[in-house]
PDB file of N, CA and C in Angstrom:
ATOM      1  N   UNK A   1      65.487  15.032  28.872  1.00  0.00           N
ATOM      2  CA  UNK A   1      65.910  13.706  28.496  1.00  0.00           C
ATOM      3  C   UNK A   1      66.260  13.704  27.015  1.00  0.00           C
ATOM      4  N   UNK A   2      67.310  13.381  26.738  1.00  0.00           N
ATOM      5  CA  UNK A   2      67.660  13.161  25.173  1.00  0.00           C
ATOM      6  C   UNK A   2      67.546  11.611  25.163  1.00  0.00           C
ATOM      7  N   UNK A   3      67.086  11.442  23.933  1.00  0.00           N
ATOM      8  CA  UNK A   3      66.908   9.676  23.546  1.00  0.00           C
ATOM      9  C   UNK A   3      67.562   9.543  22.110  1.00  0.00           C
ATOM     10  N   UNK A   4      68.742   8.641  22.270  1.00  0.00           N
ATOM     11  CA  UNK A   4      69.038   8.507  20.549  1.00  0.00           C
ATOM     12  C   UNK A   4      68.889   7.059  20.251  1.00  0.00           C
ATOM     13  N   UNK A   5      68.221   6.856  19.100  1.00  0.00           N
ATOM     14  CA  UNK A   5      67.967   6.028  18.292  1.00  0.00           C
ATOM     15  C   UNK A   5      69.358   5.479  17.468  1.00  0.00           C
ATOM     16  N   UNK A   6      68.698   4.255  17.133  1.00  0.00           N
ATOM     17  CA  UNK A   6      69.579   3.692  15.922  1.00  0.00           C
ATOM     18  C   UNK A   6      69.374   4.228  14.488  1.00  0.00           C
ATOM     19  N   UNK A   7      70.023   4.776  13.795  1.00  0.00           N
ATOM     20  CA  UNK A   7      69.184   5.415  12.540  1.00  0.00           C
ATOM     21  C   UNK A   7      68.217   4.512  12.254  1.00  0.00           C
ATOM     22  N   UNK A   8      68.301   3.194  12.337  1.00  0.00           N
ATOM     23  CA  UNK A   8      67.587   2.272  11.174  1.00  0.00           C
ATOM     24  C   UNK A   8      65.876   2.453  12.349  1.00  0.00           C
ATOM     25  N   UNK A   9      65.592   2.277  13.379  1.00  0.00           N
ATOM     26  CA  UNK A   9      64.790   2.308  14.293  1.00  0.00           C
ATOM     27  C   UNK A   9      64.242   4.685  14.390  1.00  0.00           C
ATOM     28  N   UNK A  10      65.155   5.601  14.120  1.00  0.00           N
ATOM     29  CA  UNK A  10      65.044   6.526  14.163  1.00  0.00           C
ATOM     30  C   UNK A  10      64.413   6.938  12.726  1.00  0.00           C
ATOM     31  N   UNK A  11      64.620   6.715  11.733  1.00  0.00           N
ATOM     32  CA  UNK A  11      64.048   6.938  10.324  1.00  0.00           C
ATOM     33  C   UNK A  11      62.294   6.199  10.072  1.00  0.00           C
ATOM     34  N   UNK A  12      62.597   5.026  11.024  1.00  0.00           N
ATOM     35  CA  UNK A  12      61.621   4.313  10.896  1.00  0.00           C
ATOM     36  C   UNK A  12      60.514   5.063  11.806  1.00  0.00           C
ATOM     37  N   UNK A  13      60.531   5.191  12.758  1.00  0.00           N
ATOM     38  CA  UNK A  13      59.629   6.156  13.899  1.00  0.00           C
ATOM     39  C   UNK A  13      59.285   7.336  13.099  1.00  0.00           C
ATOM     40  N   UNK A  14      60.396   7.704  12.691  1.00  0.00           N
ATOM     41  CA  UNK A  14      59.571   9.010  11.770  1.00  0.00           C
ATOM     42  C   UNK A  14      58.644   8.661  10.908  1.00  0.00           C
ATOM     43  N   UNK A  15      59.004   7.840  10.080  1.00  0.00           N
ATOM     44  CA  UNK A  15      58.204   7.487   8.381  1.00  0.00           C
ATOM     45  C   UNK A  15      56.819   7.038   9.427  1.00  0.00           C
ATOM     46  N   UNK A  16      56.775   6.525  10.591  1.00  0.00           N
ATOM     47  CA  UNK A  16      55.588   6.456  10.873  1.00  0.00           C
ATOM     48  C   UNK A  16      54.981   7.472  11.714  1.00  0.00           C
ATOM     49  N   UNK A  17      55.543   8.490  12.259  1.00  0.00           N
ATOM     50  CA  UNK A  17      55.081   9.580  13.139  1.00  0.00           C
ATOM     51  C   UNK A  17      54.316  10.140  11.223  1.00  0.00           C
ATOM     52  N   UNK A  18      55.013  10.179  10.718  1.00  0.00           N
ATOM     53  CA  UNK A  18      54.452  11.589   9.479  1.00  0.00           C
ATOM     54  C   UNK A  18      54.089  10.626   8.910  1.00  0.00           C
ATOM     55  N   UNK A  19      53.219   9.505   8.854  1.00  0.00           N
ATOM     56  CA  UNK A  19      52.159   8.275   8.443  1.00  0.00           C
ATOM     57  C   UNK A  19      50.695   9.132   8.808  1.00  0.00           C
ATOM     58  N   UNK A  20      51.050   8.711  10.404  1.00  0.00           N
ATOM     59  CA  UNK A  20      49.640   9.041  11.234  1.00  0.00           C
ATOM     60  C   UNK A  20      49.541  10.674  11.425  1.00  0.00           C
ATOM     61  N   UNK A  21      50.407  11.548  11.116  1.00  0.00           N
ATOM     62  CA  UNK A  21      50.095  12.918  11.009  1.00  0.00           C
ATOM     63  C   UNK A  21      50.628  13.051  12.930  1.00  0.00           C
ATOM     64  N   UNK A  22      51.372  12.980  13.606  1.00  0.00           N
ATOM     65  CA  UNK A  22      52.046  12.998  14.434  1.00  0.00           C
ATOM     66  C   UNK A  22      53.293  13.621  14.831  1.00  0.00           C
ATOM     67  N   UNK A  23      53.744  13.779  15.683  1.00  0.00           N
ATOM     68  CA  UNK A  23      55.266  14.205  16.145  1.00  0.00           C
ATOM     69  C   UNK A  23      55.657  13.061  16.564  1.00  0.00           C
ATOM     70  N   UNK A  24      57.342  13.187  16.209  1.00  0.00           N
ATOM     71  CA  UNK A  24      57.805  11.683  16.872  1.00  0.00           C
ATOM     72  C   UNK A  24      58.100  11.927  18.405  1.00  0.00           C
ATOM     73  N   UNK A  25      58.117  12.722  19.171  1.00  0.00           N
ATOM     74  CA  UNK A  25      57.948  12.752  20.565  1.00  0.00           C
ATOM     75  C   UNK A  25      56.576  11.842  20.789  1.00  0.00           C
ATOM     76  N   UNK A  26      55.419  12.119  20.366  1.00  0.00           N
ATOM     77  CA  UNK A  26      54.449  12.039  20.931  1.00  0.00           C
ATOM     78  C   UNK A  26      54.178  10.300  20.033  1.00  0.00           C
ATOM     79  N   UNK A  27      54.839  10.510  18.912  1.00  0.00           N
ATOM     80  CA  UNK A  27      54.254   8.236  19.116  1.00  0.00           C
ATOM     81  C   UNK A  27      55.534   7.394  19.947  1.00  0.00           C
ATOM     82  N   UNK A  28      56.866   8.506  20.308  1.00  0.00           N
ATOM     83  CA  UNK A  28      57.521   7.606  21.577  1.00  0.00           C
ATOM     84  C   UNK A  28      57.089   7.653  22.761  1.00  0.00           C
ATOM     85  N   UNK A  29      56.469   8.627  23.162  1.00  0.00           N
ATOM     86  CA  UNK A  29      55.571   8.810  24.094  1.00  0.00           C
ATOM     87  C   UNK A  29      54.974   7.497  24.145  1.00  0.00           C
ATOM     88  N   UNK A  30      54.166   7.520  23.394  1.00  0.00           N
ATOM     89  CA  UNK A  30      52.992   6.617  23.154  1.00  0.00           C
ATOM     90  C   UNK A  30      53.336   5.164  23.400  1.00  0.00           C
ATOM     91  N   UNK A  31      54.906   5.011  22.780  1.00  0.00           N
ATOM     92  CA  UNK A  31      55.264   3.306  22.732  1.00  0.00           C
ATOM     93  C   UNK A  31      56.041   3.324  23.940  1.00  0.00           C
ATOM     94  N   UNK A  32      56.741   4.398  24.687  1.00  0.00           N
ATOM     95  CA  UNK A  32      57.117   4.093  25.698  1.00  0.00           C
ATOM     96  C   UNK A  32      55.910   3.629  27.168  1.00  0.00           C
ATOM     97  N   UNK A  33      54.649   4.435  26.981  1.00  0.00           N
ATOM     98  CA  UNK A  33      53.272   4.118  27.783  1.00  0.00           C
ATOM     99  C   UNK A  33      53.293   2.777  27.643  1.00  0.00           C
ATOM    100  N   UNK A  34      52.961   2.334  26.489  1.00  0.00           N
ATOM    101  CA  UNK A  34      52.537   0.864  25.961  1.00  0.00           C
ATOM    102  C   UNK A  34      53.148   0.040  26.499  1.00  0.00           C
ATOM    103  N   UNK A  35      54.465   0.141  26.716  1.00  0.00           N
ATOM    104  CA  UNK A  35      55.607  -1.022  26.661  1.00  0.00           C
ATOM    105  C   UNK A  35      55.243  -1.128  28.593  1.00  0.00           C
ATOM    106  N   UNK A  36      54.714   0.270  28.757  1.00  0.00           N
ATOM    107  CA  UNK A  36      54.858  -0.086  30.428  1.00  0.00           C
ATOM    108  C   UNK A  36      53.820  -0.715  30.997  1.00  0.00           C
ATOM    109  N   UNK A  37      52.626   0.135  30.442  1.00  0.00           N
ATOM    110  CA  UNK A  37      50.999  -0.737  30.821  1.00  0.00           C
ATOM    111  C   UNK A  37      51.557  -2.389  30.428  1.00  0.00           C
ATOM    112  N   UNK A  38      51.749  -2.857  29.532  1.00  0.00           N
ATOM    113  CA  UNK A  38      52.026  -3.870  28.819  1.00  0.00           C
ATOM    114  C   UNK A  38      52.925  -4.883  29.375  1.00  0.00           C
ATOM    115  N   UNK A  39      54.162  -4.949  29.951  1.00  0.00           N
ATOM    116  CA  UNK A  39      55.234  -5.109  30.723  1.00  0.00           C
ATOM    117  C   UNK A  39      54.372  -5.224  32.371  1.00  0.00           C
ATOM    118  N   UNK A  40      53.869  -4.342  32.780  1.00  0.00           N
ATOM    119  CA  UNK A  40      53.436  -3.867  34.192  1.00  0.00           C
ATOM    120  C   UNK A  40      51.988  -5.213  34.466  1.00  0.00           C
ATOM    121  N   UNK A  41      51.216  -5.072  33.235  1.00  0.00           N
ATOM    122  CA  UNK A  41      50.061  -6.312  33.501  1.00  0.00           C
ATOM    123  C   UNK A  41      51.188  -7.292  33.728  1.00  0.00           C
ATOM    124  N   UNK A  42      51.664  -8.029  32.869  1.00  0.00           N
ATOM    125  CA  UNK A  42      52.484  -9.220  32.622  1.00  0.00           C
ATOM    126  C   UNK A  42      52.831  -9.757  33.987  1.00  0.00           C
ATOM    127  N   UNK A  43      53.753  -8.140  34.364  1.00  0.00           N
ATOM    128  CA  UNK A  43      54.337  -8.928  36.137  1.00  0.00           C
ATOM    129  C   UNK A  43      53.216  -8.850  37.201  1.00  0.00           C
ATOM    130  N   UNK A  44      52.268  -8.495  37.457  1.00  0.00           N
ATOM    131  CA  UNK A  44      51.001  -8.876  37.494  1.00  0.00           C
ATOM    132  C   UNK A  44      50.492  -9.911  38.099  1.00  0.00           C
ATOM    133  N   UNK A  45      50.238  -9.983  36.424  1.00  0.00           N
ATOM    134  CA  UNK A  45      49.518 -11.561  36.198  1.00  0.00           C
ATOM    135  C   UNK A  45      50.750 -12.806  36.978  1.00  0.00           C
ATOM    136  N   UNK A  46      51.671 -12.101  36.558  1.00  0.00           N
ATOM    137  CA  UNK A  46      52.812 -13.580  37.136  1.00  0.00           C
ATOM    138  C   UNK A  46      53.029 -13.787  38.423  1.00  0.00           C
ATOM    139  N   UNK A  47      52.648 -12.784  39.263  1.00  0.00           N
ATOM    140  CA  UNK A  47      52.977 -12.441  41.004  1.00  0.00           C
ATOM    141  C   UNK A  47      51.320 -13.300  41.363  1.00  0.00           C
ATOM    142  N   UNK A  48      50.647 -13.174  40.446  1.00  0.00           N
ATOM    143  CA  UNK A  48      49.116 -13.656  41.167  1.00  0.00           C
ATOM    144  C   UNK A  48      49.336 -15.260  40.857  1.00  0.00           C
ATOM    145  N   UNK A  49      50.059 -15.250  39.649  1.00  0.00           N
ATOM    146  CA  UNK A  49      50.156 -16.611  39.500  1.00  0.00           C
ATOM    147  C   UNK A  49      51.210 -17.679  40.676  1.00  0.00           C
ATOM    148  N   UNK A  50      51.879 -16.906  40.768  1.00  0.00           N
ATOM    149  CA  UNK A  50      52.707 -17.162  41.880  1.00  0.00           C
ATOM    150  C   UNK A  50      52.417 -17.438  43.217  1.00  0.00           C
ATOM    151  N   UNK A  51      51.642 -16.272  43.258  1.00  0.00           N
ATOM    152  CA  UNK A  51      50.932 -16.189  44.560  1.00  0.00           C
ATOM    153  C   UNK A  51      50.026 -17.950  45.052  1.00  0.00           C
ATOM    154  N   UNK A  52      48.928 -17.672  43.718  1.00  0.00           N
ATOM    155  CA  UNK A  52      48.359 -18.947  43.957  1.00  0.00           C
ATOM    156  C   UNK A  52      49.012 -20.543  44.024  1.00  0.00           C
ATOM    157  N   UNK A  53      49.855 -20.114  43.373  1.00  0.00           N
ATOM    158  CA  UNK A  53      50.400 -21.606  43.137  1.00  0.00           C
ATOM    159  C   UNK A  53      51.024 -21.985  44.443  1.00  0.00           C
ATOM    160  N   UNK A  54      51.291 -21.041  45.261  1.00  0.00           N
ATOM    161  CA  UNK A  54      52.233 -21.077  46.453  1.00  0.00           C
ATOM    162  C   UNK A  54      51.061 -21.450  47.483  1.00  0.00           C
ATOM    163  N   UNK A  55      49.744 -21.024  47.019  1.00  0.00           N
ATOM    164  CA  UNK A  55      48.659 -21.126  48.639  1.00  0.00           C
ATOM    165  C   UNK A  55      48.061 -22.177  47.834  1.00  0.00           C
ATOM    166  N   UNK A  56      47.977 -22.805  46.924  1.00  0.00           N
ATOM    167  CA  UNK A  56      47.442 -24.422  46.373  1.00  0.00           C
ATOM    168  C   UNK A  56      48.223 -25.065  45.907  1.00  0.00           C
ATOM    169  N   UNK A  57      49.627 -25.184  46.058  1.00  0.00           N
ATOM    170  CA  UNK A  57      50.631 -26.026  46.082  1.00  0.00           C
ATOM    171  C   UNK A  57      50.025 -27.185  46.422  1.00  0.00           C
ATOM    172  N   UNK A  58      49.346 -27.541  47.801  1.00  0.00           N
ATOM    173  CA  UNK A  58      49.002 -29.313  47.767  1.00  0.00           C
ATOM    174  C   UNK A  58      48.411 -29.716  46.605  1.00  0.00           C
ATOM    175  N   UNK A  59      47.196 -28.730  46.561  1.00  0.00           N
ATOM    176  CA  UNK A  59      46.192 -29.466  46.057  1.00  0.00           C
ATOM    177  C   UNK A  59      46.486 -29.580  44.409  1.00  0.00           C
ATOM    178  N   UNK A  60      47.020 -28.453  43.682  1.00  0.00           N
ATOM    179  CA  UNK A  60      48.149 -28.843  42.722  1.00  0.00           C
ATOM    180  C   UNK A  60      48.509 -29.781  42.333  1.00  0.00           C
ATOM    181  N   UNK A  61      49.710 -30.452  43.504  1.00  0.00           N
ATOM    182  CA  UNK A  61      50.209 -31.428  43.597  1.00  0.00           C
ATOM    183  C   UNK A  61      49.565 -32.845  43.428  1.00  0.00           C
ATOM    184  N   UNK A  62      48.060 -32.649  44.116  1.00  0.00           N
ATOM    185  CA  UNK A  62      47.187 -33.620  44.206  1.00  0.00           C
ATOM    186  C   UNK A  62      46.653 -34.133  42.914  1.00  0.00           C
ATOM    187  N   UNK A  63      46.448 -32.926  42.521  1.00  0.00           N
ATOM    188  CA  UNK A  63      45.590 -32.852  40.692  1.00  0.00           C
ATOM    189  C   UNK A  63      46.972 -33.612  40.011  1.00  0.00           C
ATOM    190  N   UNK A  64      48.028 -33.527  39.611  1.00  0.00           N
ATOM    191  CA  UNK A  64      49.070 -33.328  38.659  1.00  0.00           C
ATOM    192  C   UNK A  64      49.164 -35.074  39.413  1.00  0.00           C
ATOM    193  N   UNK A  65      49.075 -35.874  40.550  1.00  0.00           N
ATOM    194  CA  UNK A  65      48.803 -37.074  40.585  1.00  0.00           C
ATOM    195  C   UNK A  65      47.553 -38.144  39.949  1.00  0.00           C
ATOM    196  N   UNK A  66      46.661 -37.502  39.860  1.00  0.00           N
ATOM    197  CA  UNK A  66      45.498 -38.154  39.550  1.00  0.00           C
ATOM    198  C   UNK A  66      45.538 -38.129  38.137  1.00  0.00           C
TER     199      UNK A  66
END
């Protein structure tokens, strides 16, 4: 896989890979993990939210009257 950067985003990854004493493979590594754990809860949480709202829709409805 080749990945190219924007210089301004590619200079920057570096100045922080050779911050933390790193390779910049391994902190894109790292932010590409993140973005997925991170992204992956989110839709998640939103399918459960979904979920429920769809099997307590009345009572929902009931509350949001009172």
């Amino acid at each position: 896989m080749n990945l190219r950067l924007p210089e301004d985003i590619d200079a920057r990854a570096k100045a922080l890979a050779e911050r933390e004493h790193r390779s910049l493979h391994s902190l894109v590594v790292n932010a590409v993990d993140e973005y997925i754990r991170r992204h992956g809860v989110d839709r998640a949480v939103e399918d459960i939210a979904r979920a429920g709202a769809a099997r307590y829709a009345d009572a929902l409805d009931r509350l949001g009257k009172s």
